[in-house]
PDB file of N, CA and C in Angstrom:
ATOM      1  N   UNK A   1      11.255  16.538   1.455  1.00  0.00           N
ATOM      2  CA  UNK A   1      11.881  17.852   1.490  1.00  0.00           C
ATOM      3  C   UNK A   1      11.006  18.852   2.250  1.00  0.00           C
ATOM      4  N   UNK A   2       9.616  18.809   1.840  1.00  0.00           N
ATOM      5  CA  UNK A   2       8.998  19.553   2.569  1.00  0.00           C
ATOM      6  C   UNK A   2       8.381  19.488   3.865  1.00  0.00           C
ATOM      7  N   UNK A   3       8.935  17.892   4.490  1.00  0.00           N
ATOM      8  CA  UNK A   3       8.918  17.864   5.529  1.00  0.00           C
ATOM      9  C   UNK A   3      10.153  17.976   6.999  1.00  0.00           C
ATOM     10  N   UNK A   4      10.766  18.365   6.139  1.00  0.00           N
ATOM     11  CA  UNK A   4      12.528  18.795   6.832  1.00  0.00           C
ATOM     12  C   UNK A   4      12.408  20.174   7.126  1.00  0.00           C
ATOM     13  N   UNK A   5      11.572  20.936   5.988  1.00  0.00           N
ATOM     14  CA  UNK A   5      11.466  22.145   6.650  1.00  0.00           C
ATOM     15  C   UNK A   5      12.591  22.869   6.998  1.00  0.00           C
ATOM     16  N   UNK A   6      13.425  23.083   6.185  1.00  0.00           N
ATOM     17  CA  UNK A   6      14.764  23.430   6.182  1.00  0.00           C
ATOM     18  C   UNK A   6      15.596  23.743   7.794  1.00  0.00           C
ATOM     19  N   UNK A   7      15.150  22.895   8.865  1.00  0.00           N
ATOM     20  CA  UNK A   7      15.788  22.300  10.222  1.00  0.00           C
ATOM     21  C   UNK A   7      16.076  21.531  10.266  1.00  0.00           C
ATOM     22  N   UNK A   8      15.721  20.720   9.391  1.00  0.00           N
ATOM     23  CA  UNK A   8      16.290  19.298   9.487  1.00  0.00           C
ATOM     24  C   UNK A   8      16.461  17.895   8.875  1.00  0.00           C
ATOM     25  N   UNK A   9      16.926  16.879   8.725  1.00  0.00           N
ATOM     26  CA  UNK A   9      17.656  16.018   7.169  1.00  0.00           C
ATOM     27  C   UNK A   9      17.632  15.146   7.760  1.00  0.00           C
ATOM     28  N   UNK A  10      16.927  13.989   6.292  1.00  0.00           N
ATOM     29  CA  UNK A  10      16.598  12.478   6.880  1.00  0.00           C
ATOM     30  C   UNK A  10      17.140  11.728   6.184  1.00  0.00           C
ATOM     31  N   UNK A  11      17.269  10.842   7.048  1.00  0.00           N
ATOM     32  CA  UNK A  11      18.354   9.500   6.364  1.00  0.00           C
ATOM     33  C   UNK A  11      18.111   8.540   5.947  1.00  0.00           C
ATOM     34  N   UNK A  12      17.602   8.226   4.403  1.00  0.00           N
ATOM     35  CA  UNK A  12      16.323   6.622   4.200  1.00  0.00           C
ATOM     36  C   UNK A  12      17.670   5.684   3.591  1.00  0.00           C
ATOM     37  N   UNK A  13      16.495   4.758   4.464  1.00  0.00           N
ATOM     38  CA  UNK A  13      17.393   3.348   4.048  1.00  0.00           C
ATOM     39  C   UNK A  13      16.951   2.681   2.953  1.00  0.00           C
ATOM     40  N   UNK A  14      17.367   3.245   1.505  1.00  0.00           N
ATOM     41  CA  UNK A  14      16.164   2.688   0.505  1.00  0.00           C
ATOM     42  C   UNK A  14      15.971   1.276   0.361  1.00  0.00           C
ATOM     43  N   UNK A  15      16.815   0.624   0.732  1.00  0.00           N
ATOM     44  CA  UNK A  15      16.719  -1.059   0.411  1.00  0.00           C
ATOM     45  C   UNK A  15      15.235  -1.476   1.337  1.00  0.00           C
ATOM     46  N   UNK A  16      15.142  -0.370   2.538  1.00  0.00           N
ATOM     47  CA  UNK A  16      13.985  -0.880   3.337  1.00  0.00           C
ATOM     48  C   UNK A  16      12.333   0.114   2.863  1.00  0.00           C
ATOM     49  N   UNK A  17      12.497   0.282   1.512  1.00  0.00           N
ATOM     50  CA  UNK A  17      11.392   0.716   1.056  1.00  0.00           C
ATOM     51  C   UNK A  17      10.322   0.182   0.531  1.00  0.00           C
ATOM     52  N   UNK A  18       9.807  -0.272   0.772  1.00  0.00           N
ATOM     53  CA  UNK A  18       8.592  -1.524  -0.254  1.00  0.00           C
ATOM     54  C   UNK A  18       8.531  -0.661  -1.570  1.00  0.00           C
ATOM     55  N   UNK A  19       8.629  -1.688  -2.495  1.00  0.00           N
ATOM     56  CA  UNK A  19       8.837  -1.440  -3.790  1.00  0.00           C
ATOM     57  C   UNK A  19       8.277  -2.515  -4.482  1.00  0.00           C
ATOM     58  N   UNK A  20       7.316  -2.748  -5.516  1.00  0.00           N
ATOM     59  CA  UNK A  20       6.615  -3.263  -6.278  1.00  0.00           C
ATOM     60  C   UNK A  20       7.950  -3.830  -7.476  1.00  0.00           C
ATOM     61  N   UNK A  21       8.370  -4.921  -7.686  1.00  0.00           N
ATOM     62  CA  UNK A  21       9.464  -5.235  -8.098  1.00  0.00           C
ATOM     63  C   UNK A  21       9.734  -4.930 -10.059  1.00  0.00           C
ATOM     64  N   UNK A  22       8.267  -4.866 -10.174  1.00  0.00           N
ATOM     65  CA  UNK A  22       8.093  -4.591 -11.554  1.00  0.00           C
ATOM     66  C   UNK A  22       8.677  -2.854 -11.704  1.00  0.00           C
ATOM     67  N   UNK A  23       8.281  -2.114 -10.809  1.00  0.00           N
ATOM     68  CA  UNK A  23       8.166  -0.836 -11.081  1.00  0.00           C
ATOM     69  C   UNK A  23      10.165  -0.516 -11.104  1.00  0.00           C
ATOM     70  N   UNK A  24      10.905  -1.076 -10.732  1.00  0.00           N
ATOM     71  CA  UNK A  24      12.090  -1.430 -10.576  1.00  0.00           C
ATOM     72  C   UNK A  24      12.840  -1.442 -11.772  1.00  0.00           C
ATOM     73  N   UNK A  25      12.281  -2.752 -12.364  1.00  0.00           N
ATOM     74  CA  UNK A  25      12.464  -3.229 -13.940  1.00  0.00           C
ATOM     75  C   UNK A  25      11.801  -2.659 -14.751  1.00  0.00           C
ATOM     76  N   UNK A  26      11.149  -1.413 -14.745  1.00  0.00           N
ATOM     77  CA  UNK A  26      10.514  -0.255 -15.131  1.00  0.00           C
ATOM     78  C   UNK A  26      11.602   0.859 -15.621  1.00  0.00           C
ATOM     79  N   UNK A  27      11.857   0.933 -14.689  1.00  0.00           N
ATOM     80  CA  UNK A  27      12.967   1.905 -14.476  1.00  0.00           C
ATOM     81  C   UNK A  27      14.278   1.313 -14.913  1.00  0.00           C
ATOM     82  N   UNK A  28      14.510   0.594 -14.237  1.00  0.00           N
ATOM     83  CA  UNK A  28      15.858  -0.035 -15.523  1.00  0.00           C
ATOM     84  C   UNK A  28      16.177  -0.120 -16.663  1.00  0.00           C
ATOM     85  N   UNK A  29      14.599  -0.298 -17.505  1.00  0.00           N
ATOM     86  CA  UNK A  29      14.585  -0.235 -18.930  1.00  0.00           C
ATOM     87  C   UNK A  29      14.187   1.193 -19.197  1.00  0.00           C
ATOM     88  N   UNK A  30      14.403   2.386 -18.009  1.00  0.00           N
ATOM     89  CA  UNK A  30      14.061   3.544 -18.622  1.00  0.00           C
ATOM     90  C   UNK A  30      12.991   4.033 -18.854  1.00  0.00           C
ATOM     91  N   UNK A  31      12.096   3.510 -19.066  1.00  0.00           N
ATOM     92  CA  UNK A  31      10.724   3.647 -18.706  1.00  0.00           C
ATOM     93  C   UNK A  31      10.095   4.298 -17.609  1.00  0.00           C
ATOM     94  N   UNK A  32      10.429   6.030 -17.999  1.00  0.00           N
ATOM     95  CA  UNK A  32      10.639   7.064 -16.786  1.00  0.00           C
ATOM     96  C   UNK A  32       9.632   7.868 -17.175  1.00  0.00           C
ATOM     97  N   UNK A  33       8.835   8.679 -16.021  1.00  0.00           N
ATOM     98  CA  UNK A  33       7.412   9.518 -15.933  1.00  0.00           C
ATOM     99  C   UNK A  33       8.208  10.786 -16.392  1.00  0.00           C
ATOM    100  N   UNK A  34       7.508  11.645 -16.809  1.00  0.00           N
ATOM    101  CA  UNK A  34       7.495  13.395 -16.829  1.00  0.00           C
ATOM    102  C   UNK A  34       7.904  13.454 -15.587  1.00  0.00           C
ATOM    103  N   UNK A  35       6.344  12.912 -14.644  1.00  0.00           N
ATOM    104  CA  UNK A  35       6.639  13.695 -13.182  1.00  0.00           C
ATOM    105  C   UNK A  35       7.453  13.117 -12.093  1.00  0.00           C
ATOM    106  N   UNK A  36       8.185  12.136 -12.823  1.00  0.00           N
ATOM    107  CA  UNK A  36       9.685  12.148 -11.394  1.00  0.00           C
ATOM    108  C   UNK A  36      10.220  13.147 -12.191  1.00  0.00           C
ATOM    109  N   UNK A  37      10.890  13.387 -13.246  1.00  0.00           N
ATOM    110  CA  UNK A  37      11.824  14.249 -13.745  1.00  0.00           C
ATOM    111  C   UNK A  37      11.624  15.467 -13.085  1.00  0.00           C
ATOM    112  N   UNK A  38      10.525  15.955 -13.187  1.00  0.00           N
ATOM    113  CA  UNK A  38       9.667  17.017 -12.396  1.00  0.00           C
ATOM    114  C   UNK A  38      10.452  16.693 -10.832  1.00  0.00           C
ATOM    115  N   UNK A  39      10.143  16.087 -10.239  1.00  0.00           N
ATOM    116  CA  UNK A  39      10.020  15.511  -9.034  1.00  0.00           C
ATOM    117  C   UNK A  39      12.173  15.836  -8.724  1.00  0.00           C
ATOM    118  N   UNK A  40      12.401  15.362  -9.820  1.00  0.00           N
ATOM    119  CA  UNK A  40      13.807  14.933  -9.636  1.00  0.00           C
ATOM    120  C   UNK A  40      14.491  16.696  -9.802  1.00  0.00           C
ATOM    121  N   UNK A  41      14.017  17.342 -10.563  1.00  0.00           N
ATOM    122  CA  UNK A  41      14.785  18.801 -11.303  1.00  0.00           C
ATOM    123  C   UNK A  41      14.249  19.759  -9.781  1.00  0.00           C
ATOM    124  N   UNK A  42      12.964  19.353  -8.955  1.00  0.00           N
ATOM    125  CA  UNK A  42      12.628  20.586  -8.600  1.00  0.00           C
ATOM    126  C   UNK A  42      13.530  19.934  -6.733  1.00  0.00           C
ATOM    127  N   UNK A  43      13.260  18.737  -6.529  1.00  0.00           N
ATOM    128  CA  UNK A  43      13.713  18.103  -5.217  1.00  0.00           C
ATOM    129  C   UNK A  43      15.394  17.379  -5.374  1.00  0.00           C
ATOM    130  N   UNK A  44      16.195  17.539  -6.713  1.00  0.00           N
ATOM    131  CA  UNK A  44      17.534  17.056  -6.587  1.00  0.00           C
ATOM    132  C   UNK A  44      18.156  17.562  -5.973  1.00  0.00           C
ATOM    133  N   UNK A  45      18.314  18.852  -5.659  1.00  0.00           N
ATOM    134  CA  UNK A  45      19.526  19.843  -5.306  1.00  0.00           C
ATOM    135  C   UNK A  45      19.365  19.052  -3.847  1.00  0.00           C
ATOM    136  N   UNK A  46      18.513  19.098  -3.040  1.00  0.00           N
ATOM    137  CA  UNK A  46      18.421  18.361  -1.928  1.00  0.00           C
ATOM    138  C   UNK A  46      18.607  17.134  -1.627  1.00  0.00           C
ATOM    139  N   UNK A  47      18.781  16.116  -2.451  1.00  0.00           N
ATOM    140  CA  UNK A  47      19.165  14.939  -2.073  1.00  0.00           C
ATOM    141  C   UNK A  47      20.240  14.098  -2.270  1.00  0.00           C
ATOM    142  N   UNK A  48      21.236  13.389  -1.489  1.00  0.00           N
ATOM    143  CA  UNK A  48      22.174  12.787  -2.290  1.00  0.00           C
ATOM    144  C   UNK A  48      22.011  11.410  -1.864  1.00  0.00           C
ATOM    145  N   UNK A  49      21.958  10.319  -2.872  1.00  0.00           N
ATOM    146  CA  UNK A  49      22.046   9.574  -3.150  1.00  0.00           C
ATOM    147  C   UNK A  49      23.589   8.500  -2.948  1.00  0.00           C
ATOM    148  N   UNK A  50      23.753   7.389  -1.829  1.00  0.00           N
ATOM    149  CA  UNK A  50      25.147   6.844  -1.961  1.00  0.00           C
ATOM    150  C   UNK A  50      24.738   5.448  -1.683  1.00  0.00           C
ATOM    151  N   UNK A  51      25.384   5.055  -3.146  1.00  0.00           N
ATOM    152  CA  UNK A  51      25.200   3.811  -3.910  1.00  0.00           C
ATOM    153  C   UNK A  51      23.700   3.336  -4.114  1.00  0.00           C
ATOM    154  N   UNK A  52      23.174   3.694  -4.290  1.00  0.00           N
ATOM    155  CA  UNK A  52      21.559   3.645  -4.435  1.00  0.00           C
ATOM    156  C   UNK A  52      21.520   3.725  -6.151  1.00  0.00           C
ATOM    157  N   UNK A  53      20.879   2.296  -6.724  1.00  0.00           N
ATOM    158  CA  UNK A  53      21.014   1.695  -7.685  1.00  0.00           C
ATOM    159  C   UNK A  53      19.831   3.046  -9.133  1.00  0.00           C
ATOM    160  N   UNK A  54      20.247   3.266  -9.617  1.00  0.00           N
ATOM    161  CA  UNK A  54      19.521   4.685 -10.757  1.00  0.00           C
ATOM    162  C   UNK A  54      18.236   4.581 -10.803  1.00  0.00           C
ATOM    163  N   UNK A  55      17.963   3.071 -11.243  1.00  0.00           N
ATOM    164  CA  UNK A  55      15.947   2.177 -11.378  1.00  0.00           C
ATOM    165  C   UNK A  55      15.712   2.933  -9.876  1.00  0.00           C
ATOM    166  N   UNK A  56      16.079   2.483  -8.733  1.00  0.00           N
ATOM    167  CA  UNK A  56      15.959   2.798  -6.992  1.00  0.00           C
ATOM    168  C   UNK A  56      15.611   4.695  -7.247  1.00  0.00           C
ATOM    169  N   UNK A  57      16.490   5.023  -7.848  1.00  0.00           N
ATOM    170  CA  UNK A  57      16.654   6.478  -7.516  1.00  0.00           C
ATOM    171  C   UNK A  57      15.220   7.295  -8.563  1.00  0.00           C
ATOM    172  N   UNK A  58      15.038   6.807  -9.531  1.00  0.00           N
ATOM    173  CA  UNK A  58      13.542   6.989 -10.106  1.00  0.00           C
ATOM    174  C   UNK A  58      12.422   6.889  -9.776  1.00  0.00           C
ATOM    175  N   UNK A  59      12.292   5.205  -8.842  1.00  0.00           N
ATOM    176  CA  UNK A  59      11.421   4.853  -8.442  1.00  0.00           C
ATOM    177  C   UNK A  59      10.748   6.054  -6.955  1.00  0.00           C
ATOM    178  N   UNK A  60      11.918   6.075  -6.251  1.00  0.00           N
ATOM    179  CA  UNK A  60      11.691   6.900  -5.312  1.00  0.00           C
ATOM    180  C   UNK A  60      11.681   8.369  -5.405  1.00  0.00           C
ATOM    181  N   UNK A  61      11.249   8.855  -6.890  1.00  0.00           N
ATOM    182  CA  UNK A  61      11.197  10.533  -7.401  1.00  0.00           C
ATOM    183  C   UNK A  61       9.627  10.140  -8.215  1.00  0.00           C
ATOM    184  N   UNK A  62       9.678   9.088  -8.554  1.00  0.00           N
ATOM    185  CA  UNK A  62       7.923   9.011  -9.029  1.00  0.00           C
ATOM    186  C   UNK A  62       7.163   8.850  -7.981  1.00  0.00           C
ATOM    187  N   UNK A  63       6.225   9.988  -8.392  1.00  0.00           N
ATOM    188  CA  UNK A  63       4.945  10.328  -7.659  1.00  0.00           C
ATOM    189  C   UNK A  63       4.055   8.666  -7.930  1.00  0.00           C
ATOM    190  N   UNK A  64       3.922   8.041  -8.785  1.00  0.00           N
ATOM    191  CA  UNK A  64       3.119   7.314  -9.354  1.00  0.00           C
ATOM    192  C   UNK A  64       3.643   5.974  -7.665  1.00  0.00           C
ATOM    193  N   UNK A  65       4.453   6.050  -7.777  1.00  0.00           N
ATOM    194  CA  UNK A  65       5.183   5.098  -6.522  1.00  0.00           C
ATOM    195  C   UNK A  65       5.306   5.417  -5.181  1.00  0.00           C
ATOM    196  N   UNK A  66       4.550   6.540  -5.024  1.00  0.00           N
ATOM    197  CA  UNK A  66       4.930   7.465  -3.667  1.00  0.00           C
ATOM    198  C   UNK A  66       3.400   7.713  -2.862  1.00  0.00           C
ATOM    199  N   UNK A  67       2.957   6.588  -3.296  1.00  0.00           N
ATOM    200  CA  UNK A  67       1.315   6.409  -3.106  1.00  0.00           C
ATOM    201  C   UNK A  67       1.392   6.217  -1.060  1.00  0.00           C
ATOM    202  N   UNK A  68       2.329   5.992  -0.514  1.00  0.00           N
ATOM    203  CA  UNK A  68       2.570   5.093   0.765  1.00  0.00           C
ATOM    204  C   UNK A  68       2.490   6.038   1.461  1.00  0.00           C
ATOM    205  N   UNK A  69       2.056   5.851   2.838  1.00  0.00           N
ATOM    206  CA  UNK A  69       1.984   6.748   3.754  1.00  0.00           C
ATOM    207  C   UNK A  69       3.027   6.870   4.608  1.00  0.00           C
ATOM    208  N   UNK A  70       4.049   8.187   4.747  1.00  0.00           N
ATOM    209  CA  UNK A  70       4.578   8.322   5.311  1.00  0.00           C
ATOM    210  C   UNK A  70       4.857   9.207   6.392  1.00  0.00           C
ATOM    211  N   UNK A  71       5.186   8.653   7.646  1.00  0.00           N
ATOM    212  CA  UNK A  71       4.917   9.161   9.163  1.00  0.00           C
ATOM    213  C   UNK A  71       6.582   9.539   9.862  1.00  0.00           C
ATOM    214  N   UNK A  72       6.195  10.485  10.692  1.00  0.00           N
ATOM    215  CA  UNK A  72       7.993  10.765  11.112  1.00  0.00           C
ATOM    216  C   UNK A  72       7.267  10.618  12.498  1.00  0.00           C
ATOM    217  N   UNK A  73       7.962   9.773  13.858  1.00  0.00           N
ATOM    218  CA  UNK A  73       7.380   9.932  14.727  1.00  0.00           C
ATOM    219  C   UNK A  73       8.463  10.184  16.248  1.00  0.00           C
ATOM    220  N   UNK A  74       8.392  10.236  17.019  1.00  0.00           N
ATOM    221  CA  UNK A  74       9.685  10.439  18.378  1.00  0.00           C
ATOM    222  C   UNK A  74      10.353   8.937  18.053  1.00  0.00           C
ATOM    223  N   UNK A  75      11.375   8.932  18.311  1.00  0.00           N
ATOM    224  CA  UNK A  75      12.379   7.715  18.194  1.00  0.00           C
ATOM    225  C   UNK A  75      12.007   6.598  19.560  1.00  0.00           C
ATOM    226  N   UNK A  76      11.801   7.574  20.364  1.00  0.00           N
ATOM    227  CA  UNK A  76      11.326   6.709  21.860  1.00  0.00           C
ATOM    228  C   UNK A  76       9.805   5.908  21.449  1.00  0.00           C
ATOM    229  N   UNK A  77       9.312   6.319  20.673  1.00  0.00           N
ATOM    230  CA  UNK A  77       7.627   5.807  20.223  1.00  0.00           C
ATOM    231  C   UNK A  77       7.709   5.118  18.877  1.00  0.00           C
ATOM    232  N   UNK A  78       9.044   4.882  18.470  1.00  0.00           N
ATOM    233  CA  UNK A  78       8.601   4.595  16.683  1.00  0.00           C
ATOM    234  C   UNK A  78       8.699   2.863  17.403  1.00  0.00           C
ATOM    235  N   UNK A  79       9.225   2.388  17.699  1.00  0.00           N
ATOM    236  CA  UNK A  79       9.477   0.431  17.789  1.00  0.00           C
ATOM    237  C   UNK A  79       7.891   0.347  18.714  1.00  0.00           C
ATOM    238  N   UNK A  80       7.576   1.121  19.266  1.00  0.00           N
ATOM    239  CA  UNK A  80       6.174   0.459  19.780  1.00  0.00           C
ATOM    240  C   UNK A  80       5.327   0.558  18.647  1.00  0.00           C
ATOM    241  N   UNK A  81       5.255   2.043  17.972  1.00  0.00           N
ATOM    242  CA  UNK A  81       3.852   2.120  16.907  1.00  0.00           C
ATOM    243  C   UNK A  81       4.135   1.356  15.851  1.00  0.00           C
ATOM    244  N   UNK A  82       5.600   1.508  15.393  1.00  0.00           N
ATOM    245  CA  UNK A  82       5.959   0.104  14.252  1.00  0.00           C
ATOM    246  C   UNK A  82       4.991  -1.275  14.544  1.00  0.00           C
ATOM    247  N   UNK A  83       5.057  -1.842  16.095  1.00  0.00           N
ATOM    248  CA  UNK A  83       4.857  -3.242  16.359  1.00  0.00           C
ATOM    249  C   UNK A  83       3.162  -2.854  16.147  1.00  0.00           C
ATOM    250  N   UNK A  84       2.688  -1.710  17.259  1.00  0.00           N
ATOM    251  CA  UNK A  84       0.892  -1.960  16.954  1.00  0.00           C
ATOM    252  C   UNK A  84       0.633  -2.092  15.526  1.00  0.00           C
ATOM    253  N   UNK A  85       1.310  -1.098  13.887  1.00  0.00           N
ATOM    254  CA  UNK A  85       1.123  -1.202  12.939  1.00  0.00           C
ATOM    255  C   UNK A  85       1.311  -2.563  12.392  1.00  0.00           C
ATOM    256  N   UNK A  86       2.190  -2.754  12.137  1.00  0.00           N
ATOM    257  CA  UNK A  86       2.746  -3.985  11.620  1.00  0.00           C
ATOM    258  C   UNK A  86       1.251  -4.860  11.658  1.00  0.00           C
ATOM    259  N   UNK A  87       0.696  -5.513  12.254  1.00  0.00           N
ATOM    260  CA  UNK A  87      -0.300  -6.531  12.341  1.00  0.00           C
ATOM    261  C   UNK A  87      -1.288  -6.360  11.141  1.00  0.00           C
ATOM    262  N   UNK A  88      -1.239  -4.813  11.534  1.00  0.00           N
ATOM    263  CA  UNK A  88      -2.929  -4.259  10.265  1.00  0.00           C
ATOM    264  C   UNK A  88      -2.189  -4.103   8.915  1.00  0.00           C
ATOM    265  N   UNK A  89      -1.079  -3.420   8.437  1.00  0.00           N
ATOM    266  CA  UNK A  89      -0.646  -2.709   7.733  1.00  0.00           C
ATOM    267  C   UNK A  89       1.215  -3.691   7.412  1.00  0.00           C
ATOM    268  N   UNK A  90       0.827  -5.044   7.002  1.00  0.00           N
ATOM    269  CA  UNK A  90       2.164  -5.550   6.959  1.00  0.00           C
ATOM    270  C   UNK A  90       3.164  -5.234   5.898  1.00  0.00           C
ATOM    271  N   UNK A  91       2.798  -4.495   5.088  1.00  0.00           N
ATOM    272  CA  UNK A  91       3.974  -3.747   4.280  1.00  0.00           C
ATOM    273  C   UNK A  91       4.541  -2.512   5.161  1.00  0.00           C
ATOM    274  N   UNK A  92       4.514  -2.486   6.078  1.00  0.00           N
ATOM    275  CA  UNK A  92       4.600  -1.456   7.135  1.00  0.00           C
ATOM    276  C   UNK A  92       6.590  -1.598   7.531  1.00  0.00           C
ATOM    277  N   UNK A  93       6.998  -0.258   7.340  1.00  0.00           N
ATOM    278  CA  UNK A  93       8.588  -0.576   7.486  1.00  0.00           C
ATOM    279  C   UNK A  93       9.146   0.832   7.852  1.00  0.00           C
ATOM    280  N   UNK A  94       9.876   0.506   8.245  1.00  0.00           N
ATOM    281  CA  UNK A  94      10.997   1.502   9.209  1.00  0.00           C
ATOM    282  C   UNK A  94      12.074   1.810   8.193  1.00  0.00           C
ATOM    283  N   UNK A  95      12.018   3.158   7.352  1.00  0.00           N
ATOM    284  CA  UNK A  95      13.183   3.032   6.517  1.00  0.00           C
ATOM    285  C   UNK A  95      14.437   4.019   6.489  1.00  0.00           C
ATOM    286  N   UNK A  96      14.166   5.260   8.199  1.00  0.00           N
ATOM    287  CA  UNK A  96      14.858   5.747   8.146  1.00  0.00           C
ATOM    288  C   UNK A  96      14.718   6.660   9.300  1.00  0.00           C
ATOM    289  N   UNK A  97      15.844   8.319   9.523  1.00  0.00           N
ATOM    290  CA  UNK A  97      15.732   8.635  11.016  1.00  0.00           C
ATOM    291  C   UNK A  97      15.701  10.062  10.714  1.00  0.00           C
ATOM    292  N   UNK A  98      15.461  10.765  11.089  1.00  0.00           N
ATOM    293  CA  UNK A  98      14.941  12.149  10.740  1.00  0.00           C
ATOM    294  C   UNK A  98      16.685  12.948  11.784  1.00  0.00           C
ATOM    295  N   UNK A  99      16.850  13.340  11.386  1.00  0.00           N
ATOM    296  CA  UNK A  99      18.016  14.300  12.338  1.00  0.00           C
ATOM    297  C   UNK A  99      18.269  16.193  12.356  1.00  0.00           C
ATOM    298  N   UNK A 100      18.865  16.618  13.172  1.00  0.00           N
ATOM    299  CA  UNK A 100      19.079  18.193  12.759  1.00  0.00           C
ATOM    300  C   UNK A 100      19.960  18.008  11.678  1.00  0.00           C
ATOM    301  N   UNK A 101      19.749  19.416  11.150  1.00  0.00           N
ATOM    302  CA  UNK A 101      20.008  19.484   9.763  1.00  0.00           C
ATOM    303  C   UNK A 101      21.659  20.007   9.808  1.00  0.00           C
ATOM    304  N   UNK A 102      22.436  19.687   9.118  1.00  0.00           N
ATOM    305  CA  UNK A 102      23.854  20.368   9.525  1.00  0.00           C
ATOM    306  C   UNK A 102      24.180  21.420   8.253  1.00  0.00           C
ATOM    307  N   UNK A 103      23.850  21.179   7.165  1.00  0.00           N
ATOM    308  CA  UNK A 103      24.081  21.964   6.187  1.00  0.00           C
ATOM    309  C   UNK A 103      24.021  21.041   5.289  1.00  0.00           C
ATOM    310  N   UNK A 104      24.218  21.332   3.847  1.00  0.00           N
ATOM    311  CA  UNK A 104      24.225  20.252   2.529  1.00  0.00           C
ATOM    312  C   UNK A 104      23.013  20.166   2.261  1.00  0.00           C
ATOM    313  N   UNK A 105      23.093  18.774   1.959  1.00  0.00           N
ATOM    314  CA  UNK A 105      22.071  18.365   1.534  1.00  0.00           C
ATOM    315  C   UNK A 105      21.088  17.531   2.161  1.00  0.00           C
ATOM    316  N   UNK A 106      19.612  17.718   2.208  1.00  0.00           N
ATOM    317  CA  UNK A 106      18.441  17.417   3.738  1.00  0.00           C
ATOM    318  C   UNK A 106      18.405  16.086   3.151  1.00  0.00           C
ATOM    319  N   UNK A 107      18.750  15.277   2.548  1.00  0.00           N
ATOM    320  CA  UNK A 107      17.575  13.950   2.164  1.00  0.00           C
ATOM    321  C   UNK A 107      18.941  13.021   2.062  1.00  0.00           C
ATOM    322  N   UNK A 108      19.536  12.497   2.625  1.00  0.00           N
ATOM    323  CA  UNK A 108      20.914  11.379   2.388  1.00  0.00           C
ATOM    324  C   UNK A 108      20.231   9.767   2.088  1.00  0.00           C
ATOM    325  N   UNK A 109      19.939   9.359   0.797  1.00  0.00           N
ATOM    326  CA  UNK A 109      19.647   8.052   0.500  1.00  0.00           C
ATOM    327  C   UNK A 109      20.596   7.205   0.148  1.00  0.00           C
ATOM    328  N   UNK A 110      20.921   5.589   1.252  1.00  0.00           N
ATOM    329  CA  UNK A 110      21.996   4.848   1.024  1.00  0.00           C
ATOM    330  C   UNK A 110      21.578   3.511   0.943  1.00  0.00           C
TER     331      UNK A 110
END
């Protein structure tokens, strides 16, 4: 959210998120932090979610899971720096596209 900078809304592909499979089945059984709720009450109004499984939609509002480094880079440069990364950094993944913002809501997760 605070990197949209209210110009502009990104589109994650959550299925292409590395996700620790336990932390998943974490969340399924409910087994939910303070600080996604936090995470979720202060960053919901901004995001909508379509078909993106509830465990998915926790996982990706906990801070505890949000440890990963994430980079927005020119579209003309992301498939080259993807390939140099990839070698060092193989959990390394492409999960989505940054666009102008049209109105609604900045964060569309599908």
């Amino acid at each position: 959210h605070e990197m949209m900078d209210g110009r502009l809304s990104c589109h994650i592909h959550a299925p292409s998120v590395p996700v620790i499979p336990q932390a998943l089945e974490y969340a399924d059984e409910f087994l939910l932090t303070a600080a996604a709720q936090r995470n979720r009450n202060h960053t919901g109004p901004f995001v909508r979610f379509d078909g993106v499984p509830f465990a998915m939609e926790e996982v990706l509002f906990d801070p505890q899971t949000s440890g990963g480094l994430l980079m927005a880079v020119d579209p003309e440069d992301a498939e080259a720096l993807y390939q140099a990364l990839k070698p060092a950094v193989p959990s390394a993944q492409r999960i989505g596209t940054v666009r102008e913002y049209q109105g609604g809501r900045q964060i569309f997760l599908k």
